[in-house]
Protein backbone atom coordinates (compact mmCIF):
# COMPACT_ATOMS: atom_id res chain seq x y z
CA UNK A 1 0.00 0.00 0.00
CA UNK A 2 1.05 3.89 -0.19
CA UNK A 3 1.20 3.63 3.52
CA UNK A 4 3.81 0.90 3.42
CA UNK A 5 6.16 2.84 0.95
CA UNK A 6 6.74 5.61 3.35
CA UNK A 7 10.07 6.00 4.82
CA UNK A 8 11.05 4.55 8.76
CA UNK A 9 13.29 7.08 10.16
CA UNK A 10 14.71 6.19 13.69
CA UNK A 11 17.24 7.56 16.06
CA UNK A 12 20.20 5.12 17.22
CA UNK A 13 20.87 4.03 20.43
CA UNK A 14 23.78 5.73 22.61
CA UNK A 15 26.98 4.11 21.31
CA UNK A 16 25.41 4.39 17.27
CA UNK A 17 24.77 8.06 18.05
CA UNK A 18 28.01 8.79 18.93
CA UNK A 19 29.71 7.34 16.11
CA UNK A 20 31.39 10.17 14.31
CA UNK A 21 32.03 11.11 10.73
CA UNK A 22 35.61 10.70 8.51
CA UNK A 23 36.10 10.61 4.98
CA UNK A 24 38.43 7.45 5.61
CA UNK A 25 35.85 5.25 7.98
CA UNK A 26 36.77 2.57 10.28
CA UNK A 27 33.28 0.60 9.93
CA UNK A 28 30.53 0.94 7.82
CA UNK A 29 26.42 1.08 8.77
CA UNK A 30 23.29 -0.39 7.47
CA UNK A 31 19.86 -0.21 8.53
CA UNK A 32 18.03 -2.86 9.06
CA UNK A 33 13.74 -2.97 9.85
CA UNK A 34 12.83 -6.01 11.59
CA UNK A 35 9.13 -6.77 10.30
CA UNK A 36 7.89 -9.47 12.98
CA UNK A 37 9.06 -6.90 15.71
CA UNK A 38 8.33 -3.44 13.20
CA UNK A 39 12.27 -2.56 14.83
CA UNK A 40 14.98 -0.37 13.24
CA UNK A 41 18.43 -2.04 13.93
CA UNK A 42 21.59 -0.70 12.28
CA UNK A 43 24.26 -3.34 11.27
CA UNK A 44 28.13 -2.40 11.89
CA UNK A 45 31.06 -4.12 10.60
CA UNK A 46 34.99 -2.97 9.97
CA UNK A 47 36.18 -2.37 7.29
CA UNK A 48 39.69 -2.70 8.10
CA UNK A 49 42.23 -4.58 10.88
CA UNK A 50 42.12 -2.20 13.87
CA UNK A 51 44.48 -1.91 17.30
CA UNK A 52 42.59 -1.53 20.79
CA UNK A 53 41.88 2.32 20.89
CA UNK A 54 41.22 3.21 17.25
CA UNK A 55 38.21 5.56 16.66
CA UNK A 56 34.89 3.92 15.44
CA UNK A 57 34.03 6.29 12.16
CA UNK A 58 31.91 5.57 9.30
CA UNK A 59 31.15 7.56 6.48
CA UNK A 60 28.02 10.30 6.49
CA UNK A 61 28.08 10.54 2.59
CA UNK A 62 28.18 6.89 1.84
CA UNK A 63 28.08 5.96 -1.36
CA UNK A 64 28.58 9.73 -2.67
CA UNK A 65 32.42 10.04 -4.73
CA UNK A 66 30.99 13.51 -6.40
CA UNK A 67 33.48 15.80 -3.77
CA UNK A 68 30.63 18.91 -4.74
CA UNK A 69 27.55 16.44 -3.57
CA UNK A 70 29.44 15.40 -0.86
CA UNK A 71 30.01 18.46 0.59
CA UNK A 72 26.16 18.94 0.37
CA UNK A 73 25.16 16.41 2.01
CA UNK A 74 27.77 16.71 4.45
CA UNK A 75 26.60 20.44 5.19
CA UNK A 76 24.57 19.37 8.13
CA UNK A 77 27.54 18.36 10.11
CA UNK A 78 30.02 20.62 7.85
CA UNK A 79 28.53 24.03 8.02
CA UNK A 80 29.63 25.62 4.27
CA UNK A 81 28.09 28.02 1.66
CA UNK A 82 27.96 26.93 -2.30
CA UNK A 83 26.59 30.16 -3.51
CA UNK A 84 28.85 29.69 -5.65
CA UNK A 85 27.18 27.05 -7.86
CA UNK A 86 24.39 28.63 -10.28
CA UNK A 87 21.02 28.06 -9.24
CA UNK A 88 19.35 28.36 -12.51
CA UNK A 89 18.25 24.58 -13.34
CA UNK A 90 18.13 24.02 -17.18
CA UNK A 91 16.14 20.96 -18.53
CA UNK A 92 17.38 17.78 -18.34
CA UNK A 93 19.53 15.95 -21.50
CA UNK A 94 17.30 14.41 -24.16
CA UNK A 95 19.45 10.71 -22.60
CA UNK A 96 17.90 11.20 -19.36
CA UNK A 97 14.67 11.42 -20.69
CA UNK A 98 15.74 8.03 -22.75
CA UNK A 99 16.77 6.68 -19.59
CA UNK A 100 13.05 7.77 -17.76
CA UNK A 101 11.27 6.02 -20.24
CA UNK A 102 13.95 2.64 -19.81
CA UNK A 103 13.32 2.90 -15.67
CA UNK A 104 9.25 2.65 -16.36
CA UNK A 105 10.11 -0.30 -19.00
CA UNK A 106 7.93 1.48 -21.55
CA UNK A 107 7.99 0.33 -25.33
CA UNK A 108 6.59 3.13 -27.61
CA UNK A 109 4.20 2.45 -30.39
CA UNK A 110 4.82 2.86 -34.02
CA UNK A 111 3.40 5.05 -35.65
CA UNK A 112 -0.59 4.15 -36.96
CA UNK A 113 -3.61 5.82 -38.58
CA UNK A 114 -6.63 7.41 -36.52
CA UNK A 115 -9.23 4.74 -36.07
CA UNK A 116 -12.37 5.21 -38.17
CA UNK A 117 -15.54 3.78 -36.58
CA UNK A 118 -19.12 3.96 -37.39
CA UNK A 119 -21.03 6.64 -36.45
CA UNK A 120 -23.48 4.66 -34.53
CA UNK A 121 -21.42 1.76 -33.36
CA UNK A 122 -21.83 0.51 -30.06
CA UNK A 123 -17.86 0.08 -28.42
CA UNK A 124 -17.23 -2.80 -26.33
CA UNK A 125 -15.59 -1.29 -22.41
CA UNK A 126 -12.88 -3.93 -20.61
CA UNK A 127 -12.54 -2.06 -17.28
CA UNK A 128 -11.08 -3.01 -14.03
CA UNK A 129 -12.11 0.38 -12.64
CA UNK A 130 -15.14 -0.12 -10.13
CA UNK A 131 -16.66 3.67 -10.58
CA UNK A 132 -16.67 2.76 -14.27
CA UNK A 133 -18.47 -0.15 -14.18
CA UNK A 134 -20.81 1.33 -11.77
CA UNK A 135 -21.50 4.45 -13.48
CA UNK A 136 -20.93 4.39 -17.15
CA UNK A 137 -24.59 4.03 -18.42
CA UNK A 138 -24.54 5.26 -21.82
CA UNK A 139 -25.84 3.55 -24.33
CA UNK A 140 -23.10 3.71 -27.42
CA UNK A 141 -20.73 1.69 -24.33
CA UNK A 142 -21.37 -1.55 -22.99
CA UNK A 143 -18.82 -3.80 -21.17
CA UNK A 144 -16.90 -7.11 -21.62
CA UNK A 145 -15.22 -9.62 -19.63
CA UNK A 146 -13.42 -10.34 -22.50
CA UNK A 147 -9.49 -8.11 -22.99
CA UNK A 148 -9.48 -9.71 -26.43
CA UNK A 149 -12.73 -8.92 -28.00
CA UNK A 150 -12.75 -5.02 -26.44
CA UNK A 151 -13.15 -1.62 -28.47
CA UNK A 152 -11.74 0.45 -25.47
CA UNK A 153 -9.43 -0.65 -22.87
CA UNK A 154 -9.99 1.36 -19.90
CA UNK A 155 -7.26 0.58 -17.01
CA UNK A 156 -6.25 1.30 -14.00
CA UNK A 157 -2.69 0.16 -13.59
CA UNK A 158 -0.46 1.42 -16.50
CA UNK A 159 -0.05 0.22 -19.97
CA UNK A 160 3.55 -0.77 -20.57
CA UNK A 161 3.63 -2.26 -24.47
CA UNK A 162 2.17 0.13 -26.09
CA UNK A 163 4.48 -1.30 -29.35
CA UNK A 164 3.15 -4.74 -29.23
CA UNK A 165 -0.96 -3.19 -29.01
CA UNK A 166 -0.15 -0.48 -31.95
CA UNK A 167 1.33 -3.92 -34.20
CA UNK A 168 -1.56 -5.96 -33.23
CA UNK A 169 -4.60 -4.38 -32.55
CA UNK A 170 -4.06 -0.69 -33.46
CA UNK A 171 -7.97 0.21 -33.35
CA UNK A 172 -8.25 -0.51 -29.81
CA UNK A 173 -8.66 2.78 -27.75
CA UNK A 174 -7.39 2.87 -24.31
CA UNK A 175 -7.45 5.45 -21.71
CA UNK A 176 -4.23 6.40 -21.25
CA UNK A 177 -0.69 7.74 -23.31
CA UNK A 178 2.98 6.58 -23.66
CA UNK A 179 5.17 8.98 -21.69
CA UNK A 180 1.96 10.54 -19.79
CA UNK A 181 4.43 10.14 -16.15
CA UNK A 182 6.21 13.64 -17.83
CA UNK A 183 2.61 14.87 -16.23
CA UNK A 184 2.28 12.53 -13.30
CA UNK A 185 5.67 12.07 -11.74
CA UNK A 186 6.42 15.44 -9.58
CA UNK A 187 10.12 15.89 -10.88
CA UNK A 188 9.33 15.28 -14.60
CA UNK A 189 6.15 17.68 -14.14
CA UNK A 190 9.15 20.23 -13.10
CA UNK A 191 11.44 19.69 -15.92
CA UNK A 192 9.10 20.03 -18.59
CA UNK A 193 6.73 22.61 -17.12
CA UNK A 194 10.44 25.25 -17.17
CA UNK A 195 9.88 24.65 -21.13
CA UNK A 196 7.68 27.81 -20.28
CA UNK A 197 8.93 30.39 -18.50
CA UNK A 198 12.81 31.57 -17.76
CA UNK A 199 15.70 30.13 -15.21
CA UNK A 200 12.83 30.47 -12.60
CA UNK A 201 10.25 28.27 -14.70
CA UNK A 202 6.55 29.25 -15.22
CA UNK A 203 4.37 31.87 -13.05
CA UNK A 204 2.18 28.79 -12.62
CA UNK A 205 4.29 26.20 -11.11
CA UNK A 206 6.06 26.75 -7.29
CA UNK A 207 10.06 26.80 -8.07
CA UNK A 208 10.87 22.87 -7.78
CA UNK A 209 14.61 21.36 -7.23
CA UNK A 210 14.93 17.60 -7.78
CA UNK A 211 17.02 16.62 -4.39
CA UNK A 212 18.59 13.89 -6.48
CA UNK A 213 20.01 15.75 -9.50
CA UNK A 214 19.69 19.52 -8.32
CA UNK A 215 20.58 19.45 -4.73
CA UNK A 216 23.97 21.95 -4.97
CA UNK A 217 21.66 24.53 -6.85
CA UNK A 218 18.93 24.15 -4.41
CA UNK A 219 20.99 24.93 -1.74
CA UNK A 220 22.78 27.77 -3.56
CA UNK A 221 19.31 29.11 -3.95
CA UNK A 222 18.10 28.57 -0.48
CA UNK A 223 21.15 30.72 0.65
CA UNK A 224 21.30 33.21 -1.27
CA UNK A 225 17.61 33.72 -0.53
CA UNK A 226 18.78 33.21 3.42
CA UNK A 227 21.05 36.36 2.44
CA UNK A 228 18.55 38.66 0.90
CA UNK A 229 16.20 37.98 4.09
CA UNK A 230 13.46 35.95 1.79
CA UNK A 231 11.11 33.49 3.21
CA UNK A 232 12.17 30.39 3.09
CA UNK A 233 9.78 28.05 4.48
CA UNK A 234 9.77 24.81 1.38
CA UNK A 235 7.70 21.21 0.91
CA UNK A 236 9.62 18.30 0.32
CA UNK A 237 7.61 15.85 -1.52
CA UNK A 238 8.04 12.06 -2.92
CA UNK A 239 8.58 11.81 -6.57
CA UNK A 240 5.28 8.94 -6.58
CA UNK A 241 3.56 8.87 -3.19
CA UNK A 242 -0.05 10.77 -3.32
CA UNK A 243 -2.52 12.29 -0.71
CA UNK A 244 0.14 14.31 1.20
CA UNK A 245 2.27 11.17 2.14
CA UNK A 246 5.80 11.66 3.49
CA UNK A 247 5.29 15.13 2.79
CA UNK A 248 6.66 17.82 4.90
CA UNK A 249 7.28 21.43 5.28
CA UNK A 250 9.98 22.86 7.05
CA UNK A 251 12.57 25.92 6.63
CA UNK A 252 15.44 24.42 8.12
CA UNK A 253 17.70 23.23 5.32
CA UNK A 254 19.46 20.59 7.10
CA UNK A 255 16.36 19.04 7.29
CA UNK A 256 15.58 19.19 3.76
CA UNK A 257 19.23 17.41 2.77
CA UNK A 258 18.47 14.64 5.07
CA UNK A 259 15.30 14.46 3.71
CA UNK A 260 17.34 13.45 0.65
CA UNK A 261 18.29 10.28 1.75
CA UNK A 262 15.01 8.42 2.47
CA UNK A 263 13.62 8.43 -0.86
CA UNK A 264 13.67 10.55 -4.39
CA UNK A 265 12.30 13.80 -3.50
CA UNK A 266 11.06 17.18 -5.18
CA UNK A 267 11.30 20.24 -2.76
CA UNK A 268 9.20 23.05 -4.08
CA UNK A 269 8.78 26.63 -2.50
CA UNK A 270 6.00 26.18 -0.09
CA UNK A 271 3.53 28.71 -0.73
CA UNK A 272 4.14 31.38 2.06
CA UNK A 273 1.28 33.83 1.00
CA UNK A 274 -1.98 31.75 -0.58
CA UNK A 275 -4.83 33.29 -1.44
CA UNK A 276 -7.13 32.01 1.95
CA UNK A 277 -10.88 31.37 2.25
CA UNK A 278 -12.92 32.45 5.13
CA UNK A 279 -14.85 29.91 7.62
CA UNK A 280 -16.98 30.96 9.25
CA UNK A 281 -15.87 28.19 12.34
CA UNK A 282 -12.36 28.34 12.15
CA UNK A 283 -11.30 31.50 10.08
CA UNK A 284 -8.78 31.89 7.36
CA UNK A 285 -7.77 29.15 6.06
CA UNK A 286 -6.37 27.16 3.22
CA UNK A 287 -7.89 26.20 0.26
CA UNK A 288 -6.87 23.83 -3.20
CA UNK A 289 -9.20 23.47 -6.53
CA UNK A 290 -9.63 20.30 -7.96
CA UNK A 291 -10.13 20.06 -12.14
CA UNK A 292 -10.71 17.05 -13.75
CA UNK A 293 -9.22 17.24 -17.39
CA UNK A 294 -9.52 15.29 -20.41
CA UNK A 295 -7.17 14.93 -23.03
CA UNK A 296 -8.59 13.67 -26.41
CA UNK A 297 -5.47 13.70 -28.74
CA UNK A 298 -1.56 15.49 -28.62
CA UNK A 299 -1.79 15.92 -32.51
CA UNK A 300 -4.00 18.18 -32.83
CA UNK A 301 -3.85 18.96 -29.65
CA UNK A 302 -7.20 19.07 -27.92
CA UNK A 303 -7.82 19.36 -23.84
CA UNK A 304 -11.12 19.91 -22.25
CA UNK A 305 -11.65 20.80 -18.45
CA UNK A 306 -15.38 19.05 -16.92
CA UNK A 307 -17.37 21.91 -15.90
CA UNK A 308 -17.42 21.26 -12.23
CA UNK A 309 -14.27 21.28 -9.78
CA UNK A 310 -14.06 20.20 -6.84
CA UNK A 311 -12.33 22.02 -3.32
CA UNK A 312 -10.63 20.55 0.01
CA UNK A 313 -9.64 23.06 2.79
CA UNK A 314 -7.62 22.99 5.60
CA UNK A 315 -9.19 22.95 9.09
CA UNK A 316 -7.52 25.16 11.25
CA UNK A 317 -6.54 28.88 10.37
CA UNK A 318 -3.54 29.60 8.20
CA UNK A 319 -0.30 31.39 9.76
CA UNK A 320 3.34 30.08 8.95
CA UNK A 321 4.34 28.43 12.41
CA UNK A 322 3.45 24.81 13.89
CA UNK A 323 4.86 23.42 10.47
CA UNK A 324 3.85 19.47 11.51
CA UNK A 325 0.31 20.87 12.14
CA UNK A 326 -1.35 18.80 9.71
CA UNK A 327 -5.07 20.61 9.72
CA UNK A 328 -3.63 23.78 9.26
CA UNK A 329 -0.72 23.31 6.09
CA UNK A 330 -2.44 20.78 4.43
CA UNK A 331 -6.34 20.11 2.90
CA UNK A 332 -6.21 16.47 2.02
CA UNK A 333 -8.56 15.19 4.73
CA UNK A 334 -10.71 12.31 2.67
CA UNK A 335 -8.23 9.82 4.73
CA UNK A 336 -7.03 10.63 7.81
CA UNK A 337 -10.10 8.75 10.51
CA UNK A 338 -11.86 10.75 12.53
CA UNK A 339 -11.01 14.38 10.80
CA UNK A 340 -13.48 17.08 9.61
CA UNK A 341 -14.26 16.99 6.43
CA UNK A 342 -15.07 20.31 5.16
CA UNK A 343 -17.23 20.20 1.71
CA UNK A 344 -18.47 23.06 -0.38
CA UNK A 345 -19.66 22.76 -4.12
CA UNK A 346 -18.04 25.12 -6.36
CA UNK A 347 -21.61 26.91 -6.87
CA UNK A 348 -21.76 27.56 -3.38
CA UNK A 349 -18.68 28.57 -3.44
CA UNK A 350 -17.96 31.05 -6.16
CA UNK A 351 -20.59 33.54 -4.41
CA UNK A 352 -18.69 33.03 -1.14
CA UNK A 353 -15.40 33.54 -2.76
CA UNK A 354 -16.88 36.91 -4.72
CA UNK A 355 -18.02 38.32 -1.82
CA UNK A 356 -15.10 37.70 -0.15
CA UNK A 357 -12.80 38.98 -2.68
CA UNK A 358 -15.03 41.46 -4.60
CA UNK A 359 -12.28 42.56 -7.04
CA UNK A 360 -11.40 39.52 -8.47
CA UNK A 361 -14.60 37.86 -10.18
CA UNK A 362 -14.39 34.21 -10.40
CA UNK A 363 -14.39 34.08 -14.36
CA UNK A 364 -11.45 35.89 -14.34
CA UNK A 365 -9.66 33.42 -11.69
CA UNK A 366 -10.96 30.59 -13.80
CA UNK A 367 -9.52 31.88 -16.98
CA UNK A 368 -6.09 32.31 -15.32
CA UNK A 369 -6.01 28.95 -14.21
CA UNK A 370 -7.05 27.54 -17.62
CA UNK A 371 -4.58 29.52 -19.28
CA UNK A 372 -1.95 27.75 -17.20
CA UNK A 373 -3.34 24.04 -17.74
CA UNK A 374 -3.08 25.16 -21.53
CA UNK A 375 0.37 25.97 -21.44
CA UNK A 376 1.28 23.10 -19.36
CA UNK A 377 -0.14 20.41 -21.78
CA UNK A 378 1.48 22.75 -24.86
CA UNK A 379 5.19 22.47 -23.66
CA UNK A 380 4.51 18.77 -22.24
CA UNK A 381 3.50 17.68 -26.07
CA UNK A 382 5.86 19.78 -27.83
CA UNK A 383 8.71 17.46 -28.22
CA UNK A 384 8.62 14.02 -29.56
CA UNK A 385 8.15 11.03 -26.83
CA UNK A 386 10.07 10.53 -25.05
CA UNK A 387 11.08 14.00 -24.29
CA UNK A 388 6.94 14.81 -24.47
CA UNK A 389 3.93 12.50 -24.15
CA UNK A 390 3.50 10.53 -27.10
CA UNK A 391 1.35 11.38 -30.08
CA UNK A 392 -0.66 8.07 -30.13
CA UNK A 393 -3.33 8.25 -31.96
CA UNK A 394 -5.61 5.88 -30.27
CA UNK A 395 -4.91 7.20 -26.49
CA UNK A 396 -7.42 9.13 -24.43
CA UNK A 397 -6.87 10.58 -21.12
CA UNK A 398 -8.20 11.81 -17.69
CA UNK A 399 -6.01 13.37 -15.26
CA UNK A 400 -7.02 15.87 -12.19
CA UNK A 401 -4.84 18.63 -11.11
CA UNK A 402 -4.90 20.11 -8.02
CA UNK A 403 -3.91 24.00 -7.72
CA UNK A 404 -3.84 26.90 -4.93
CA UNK A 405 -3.99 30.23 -5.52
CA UNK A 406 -0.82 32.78 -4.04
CA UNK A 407 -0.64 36.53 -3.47
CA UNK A 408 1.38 38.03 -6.53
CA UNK A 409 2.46 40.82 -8.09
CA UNK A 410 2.07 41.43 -12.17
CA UNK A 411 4.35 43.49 -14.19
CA UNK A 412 2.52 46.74 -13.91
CA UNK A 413 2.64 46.32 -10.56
CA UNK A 414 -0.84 45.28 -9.86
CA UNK A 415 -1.83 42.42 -7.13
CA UNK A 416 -3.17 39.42 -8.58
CA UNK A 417 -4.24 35.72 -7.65
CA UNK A 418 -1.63 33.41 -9.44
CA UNK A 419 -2.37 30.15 -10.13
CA UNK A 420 0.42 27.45 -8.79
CA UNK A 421 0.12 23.88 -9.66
CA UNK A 422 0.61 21.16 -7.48
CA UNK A 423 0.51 18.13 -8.87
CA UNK A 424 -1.08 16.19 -12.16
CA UNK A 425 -3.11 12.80 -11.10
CA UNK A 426 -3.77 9.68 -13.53
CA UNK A 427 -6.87 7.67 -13.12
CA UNK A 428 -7.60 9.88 -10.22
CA UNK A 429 -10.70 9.25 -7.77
CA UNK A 430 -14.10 10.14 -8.97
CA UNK A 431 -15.80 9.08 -6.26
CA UNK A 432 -17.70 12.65 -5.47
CA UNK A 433 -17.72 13.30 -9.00
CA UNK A 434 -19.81 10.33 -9.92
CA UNK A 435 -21.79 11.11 -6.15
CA UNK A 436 -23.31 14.05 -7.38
CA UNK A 437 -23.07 14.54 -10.69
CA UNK A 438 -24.52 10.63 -11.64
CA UNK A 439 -23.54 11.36 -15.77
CA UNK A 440 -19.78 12.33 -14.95
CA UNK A 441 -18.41 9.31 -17.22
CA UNK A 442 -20.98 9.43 -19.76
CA UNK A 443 -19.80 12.61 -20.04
CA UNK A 444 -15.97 11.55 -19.71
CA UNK A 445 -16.58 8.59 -22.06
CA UNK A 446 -18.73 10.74 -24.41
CA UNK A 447 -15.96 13.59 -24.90
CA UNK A 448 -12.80 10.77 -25.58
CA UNK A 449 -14.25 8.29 -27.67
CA UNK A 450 -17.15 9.38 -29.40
CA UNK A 451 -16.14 13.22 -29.57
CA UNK A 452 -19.33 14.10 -28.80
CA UNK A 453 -19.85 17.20 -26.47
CA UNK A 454 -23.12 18.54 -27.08
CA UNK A 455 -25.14 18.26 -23.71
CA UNK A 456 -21.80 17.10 -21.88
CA UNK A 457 -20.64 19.07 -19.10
CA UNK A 458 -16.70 20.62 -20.39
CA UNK A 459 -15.48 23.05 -21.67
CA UNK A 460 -13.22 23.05 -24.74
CA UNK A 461 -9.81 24.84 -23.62
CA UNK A 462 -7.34 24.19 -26.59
């Protein structure tokens, strides 16, 4: 489960405590989690002959021969500035985006014409996704046991040979594209969002630093922002993990190194000024938007946004202290038991918000954040897979992405609400969506494989 993927950290016992750091270590150190007992042990062992006396030492940077990364991760201990290094964070090599697509064991397709069907043919659904089977109801869809004898292949774990289904069955739809994790995975959503926008990356996306491959420029950054008297306060996320897991927010950058060695990481500028919503039982608080998106095709490019999105807010009122205060940093509250769970529906609350924030009418907000989401999926499809998502001409799409609003500032000086992306979802969970609005994937279904919109709730965006 996502629960079991997130890290164990522990604290060892007196004499592993005080085992001190050297380049040239006596022992080495390995942790080891004992499941029947759910205990940390670390495992020590020499690495070398020693005389009655000698130090016990092991290394703090294992595994690290890079004398620049070393000295970052050694800064904990090591106390040293590196604002020196250039923080500006260009796009990664075409090769690592070779070696992305070799990691996930993706084979891309080869190239095939649009499928043709009848206008009033009746396309045969293979789903293993429960809300589907439960709520699709239209009646150009019906569904099969069989994989072999389906029209539309509508999964929820991901496809992996997309080569072998283009060679052999190349009319078969499916709900998802080659090289879609450039969306879905937090770093890669990073590197190819900074397609649009300058060293800093877009307006629309938090400035991101992947821990793994950026770490001296992150750090250069964080200082010289230290310097300057910025605010520093950041969120240090897991490349993969969803709903807020081993997520945390902190401004202490020792923290966010050691953070480094748990898993692969993103840290992202938290967002130290969002644009807050009024409760009337707590106060100011927190807010993100939900939009569920659908992608019918890269070439042309076409995107629609459903009509309806969907908030979460945080519990307790906003103010930038007790940073492990879950209710009050974070709005993800479906699954922690026994937590509120605030709900309002966007038509309640775009009069709230108006009256609330009388100079900024929502249509305006909204068009902002669609603006964004169009750029996004522009500079994600711009390049050939798999340095963008793949221009397959039988994949379809749904993704939700979650966004706040922050306090800016636009060029002429004027203060505006900027939208600020968090993260892009695949096969995300429509469980409210299908709650209240019962069509949702006729709708969804009707807009990717019949391209029919008329009397279906989205909105055409690009």
């Amino acid at each position: 489960t996502a629960e079991e993927k997130v890290p164990v950290w522990y604290i060892m016992d007196e004499f592993g405590s005080r085992i001190q750091h050297s380049d040239q270590p006596s022992f080495a150190t390995a942790p080891l989690f004992y499941m029947p007992q759910q205990i940390a042990y670390t495992v020590l062992w020499p690495l070398r002959d020693l005389e009655t006396g000698d130090e016990v030492t092991r290394d703090y940077a294992y595994g690290e021969a890079d004398r620049l990364i070393r000295k970052c991760v050694l800064l904990p201990w090591v106390p040293t500035e590196v604002l020196d290094v250039n923080c500006f964070t260009p796009e990664p090599s075409d090769e690592r985006y070779q070696a992305i697509l070799a990691e996930n064991k993706e084979k891309l397709p080869i190239a095939i014409n649009p499928p043709v069907y009848d206008k009033d043919k009746v396309f045969k659904v293979f789903t293993d996704v429960q809300q589907v089977l439960n709520n699709l109801t239209h009646p150009r869809f019906v569904f099969t046991d069989n994989e072999g004898e389906a029209d539309i292949l509508y999964n929820f774990s991901h496809f992996k040979d997309y080569r072998k289904l283009s060679e052999e069955r190349p009319t078969v739809m499916l709900n998802q594209f080659p090289c879609e994790n450039l969306l879905t995975v937090k770093d890669c959503l990073a590197s190819v969002a900074r397609r649009a926008g300058g060293p800093d990356g877009p307006r629309w996306l938090p400035r991101t630093f992947n821990l793994q491959t950026e770490l001296p420029q992150f750090i250069s950054y964080f200082q010289q922002r230290d310097r300057r008297g910025e605010d520093n306060h950041w969120i240090c996320k897991p490349w993969n993990l969803a709903r807020s897991l081993d997520t945390h927010i902190t401004n202490s950058l020792n923290n966010i190194i050691r953070h480094r060695e748990s898993s692969p990481k993103v840290v992202c500028k938290y967002i130290e000024n969002p644009v807050l919503f009024h409760r009337e039982d707590v106060g100011m608080v927190k807010f993100d938007i939900r939009y569920v998106v659908l992608l019918r095709s890269i070439k042309p490019l076409k995107l629609y946004i459903y009509d309806v999105f969907w908030l979460r807010f945080s519990n307790r009122a906003f103010s930038l202290d007790d940073l492990d205060d879950y209710e009050k940093h974070f709005t993800v509250m479906n699954y922690a038991p026994g937590v509120v769970l605030k709900q309002v529906h966007c038509e309640e609350f775009i009069p709230l918000f108006e009256k609330q924030y009388p100079e900024y009418p929502w249509t305006t907000v909204q068009a902002n954040i669609f603006k964004a989401f169009a750029e996004l999926f522009q500079v994600a499809s711009a390049k050939p897979a798999p340095l963008g998502i793949c221009d397959y001409p039988s994949s379809r799409a749904i993704y939700a992405i979650d966004l706040m609003l922050k306090w800016d500032t636009s060029r002429d000086g004027k203060r505006i609400m900027q939208p600020q992306i968090l993260e892009v979802n695949f096969n995300p969970d429509c469980d409210r969506a299908c709650k209240y609005h019962p069509t949702f994937f006729n709708d969804v279904f009707s807009t990717l494989f019949l391209d029919e919109t008329d009397n279906c709730h989205v909105t055409c965006i690009i």
